[in-house]
C-alpha atoms as a PDB file:
ATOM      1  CA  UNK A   1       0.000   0.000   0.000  1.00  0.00           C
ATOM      2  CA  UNK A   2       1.146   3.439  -0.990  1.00  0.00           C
ATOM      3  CA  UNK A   3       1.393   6.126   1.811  1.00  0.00           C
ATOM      4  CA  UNK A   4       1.463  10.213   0.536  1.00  0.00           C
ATOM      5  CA  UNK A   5       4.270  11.765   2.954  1.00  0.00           C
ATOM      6  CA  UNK A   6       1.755  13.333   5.098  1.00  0.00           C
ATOM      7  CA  UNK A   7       0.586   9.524   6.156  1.00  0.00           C
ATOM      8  CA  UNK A   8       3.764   8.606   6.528  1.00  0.00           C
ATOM      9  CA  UNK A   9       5.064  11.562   9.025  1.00  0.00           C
ATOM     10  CA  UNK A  10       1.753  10.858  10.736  1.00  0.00           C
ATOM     11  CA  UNK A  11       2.765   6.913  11.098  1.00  0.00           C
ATOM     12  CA  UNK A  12       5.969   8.248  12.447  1.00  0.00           C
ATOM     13  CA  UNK A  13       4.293  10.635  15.146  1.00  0.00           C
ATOM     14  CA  UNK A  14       2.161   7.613  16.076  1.00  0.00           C
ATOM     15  CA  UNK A  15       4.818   5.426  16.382  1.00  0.00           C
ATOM     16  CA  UNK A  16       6.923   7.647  18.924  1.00  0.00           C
ATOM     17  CA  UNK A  17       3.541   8.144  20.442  1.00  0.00           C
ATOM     18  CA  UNK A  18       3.180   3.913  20.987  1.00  0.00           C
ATOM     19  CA  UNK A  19       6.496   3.609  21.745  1.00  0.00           C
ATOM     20  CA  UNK A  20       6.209   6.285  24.777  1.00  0.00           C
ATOM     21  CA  UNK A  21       3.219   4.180  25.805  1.00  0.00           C
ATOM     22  CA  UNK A  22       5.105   0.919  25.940  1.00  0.00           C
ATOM     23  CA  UNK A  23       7.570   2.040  27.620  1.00  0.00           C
ATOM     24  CA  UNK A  24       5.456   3.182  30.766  1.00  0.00           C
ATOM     25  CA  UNK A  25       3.461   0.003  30.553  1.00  0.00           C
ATOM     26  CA  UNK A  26       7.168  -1.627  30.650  1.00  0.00           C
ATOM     27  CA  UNK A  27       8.491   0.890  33.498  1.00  0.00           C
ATOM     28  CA  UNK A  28      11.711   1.543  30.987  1.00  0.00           C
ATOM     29  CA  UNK A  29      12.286   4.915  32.131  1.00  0.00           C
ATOM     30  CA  UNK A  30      15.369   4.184  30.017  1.00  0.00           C
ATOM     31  CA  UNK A  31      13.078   4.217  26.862  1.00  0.00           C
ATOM     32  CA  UNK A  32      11.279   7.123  27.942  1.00  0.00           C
ATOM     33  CA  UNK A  33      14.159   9.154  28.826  1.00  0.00           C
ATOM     34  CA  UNK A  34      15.002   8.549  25.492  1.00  0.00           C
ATOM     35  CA  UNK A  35      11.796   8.924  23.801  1.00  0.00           C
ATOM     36  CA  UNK A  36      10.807  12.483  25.761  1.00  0.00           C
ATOM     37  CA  UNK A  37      12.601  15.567  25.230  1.00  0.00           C
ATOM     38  CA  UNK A  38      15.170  17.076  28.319  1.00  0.00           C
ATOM     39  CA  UNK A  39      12.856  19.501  28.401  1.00  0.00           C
ATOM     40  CA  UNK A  40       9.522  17.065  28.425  1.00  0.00           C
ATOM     41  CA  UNK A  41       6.980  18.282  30.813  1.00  0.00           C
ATOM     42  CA  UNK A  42       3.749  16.193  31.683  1.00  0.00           C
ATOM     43  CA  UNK A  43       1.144  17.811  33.041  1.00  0.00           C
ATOM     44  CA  UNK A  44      -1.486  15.773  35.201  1.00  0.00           C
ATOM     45  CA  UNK A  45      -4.792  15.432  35.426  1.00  0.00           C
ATOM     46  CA  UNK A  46      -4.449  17.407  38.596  1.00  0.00           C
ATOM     47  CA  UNK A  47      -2.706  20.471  36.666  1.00  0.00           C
ATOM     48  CA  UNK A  48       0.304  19.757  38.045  1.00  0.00           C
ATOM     49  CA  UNK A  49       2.966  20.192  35.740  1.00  0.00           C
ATOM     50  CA  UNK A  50       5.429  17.984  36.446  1.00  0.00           C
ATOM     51  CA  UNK A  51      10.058  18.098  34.865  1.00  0.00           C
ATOM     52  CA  UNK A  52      10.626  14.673  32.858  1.00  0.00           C
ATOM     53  CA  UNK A  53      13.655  13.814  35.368  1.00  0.00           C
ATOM     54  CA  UNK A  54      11.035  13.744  38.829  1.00  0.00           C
ATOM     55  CA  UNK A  55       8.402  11.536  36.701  1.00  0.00           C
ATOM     56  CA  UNK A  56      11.143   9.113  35.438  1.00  0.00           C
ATOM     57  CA  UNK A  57      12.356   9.160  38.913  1.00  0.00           C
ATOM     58  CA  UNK A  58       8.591   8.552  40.244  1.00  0.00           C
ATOM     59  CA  UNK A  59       8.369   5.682  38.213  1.00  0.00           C
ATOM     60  CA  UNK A  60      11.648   4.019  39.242  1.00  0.00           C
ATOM     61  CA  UNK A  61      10.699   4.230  43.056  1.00  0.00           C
ATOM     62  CA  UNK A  62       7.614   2.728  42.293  1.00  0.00           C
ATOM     63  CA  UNK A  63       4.895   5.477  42.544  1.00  0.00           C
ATOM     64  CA  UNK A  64       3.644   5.367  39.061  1.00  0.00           C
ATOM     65  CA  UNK A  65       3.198   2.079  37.737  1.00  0.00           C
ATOM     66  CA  UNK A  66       1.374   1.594  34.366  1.00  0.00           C
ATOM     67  CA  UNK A  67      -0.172  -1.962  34.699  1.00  0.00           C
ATOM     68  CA  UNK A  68      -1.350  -1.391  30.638  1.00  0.00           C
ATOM     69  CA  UNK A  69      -2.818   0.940  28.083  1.00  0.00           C
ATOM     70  CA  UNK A  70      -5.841   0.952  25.916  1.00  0.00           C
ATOM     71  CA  UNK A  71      -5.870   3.283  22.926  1.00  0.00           C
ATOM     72  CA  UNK A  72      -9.233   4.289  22.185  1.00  0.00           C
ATOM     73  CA  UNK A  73      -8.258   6.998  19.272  1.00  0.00           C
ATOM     74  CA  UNK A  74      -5.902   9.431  18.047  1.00  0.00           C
ATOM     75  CA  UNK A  75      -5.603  12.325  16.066  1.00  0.00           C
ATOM     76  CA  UNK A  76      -2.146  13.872  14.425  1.00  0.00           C
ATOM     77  CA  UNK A  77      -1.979  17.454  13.100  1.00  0.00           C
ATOM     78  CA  UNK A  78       1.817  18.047  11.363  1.00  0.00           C
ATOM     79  CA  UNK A  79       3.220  21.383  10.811  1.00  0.00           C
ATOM     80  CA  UNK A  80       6.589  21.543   9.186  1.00  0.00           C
ATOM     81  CA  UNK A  81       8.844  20.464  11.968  1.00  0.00           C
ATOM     82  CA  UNK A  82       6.247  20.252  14.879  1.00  0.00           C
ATOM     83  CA  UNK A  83       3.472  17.854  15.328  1.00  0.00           C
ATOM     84  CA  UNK A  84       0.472  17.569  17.902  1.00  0.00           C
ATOM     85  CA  UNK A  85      -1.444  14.345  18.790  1.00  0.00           C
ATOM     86  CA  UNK A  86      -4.185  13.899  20.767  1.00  0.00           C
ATOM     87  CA  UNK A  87      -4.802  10.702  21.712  1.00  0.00           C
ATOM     88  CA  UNK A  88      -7.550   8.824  24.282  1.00  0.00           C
ATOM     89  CA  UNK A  89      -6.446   5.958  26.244  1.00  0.00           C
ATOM     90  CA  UNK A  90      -7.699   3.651  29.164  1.00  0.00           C
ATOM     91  CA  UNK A  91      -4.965   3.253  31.577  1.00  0.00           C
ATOM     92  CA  UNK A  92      -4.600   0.825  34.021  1.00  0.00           C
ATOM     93  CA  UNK A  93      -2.525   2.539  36.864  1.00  0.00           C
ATOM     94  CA  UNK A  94      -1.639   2.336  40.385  1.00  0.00           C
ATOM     95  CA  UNK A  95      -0.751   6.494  41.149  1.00  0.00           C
ATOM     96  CA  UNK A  96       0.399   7.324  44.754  1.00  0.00           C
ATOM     97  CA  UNK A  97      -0.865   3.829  45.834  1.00  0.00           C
ATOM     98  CA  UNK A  98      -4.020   4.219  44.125  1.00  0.00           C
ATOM     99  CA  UNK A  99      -5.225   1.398  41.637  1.00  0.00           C
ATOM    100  CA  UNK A 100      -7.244   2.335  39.006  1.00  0.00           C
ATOM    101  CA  UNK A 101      -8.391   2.880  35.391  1.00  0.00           C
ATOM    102  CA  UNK A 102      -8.046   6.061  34.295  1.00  0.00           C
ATOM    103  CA  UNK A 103      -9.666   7.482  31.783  1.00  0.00           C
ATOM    104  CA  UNK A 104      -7.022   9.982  30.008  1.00  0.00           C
ATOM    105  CA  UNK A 105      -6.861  12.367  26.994  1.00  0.00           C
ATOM    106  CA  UNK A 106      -3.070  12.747  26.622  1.00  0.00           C
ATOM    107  CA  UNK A 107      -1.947  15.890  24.406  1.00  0.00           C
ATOM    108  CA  UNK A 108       1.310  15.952  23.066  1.00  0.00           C
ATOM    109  CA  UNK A 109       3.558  18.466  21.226  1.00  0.00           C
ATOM    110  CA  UNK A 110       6.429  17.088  19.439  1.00  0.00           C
ATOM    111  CA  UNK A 111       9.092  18.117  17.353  1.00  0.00           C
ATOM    112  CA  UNK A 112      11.286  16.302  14.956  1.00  0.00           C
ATOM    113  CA  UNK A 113      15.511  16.581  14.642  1.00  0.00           C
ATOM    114  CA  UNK A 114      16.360  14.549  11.353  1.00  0.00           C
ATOM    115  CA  UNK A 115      14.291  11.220  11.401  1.00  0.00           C
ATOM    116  CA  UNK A 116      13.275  10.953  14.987  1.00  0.00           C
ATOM    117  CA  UNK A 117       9.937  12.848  16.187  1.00  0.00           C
ATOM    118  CA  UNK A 118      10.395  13.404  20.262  1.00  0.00           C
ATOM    119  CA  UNK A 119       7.781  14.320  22.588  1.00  0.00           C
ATOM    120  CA  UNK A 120       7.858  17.661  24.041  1.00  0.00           C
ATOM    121  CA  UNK A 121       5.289  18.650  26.218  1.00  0.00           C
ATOM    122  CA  UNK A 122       1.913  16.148  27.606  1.00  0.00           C
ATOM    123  CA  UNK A 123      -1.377  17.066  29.035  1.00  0.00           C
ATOM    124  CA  UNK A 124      -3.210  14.571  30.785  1.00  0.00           C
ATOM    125  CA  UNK A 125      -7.086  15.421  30.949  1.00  0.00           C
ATOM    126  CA  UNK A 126     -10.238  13.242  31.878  1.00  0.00           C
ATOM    127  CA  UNK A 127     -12.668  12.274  29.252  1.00  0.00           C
END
């Protein structure tokens, strides 16, 4: 099957996008640190906006674990050298202790350096 160039850089978003999920469901903060920007900021669903290097480190010492992730949808918009997805999942979490699924609309702002698209900035909302 044929992909136009705009299909592909989508795929390519998407891709980062699965990868970043696998690697929380896999606690490889390795992968993530990797995957996320030194900038990356996630923002919870509690507004808190939280520096990649004290979420990696939350998930190391155990206080975010990501049991698994169900993608519901997504949604890529690519401009030039910047991309945003929104995407709906169903995570299975236990947060500070607390087991649950949550119900999360993640919004992401990457860029791209060369071939590889990295995540910039995430906001976590309900839905």
């Amino acid at each position: 099957m044929h992909t136009t160039p705009d299909e592909s850089t989508r795929d390519e978003v998407i891709s980062a996008y699965r990868a970043q999920l696998q690697a929380m469901t896999d606690g490889d903060t390795g992968a993530l640190d990797a995957l996320l920007d030194d900038g990356f900021t996630l923002t919870h669903i509690t507004g808190y906006e939280q520096p990649k290097a004290e979420w990696l480190a939350q998930i190391r010492a155990g206080q975010f674990v990501y049991h698994g992730v169900a993608e519901k949808t997504v949604t890529v918009d690519v401009e030039g050298d910047t991309a945003h997805l929104v995407g709906r999942i169903v995570t299975d979490a236990t947060v500070y202790g607390t087991h649950a699924d949550w119900r999360l609309q993640l919004a992401l702002a990457y860029t791209r350096e060369g071939d590889t698209w990295t995540a910039v900035r995430s906001v976590a909302t309900t839905w």
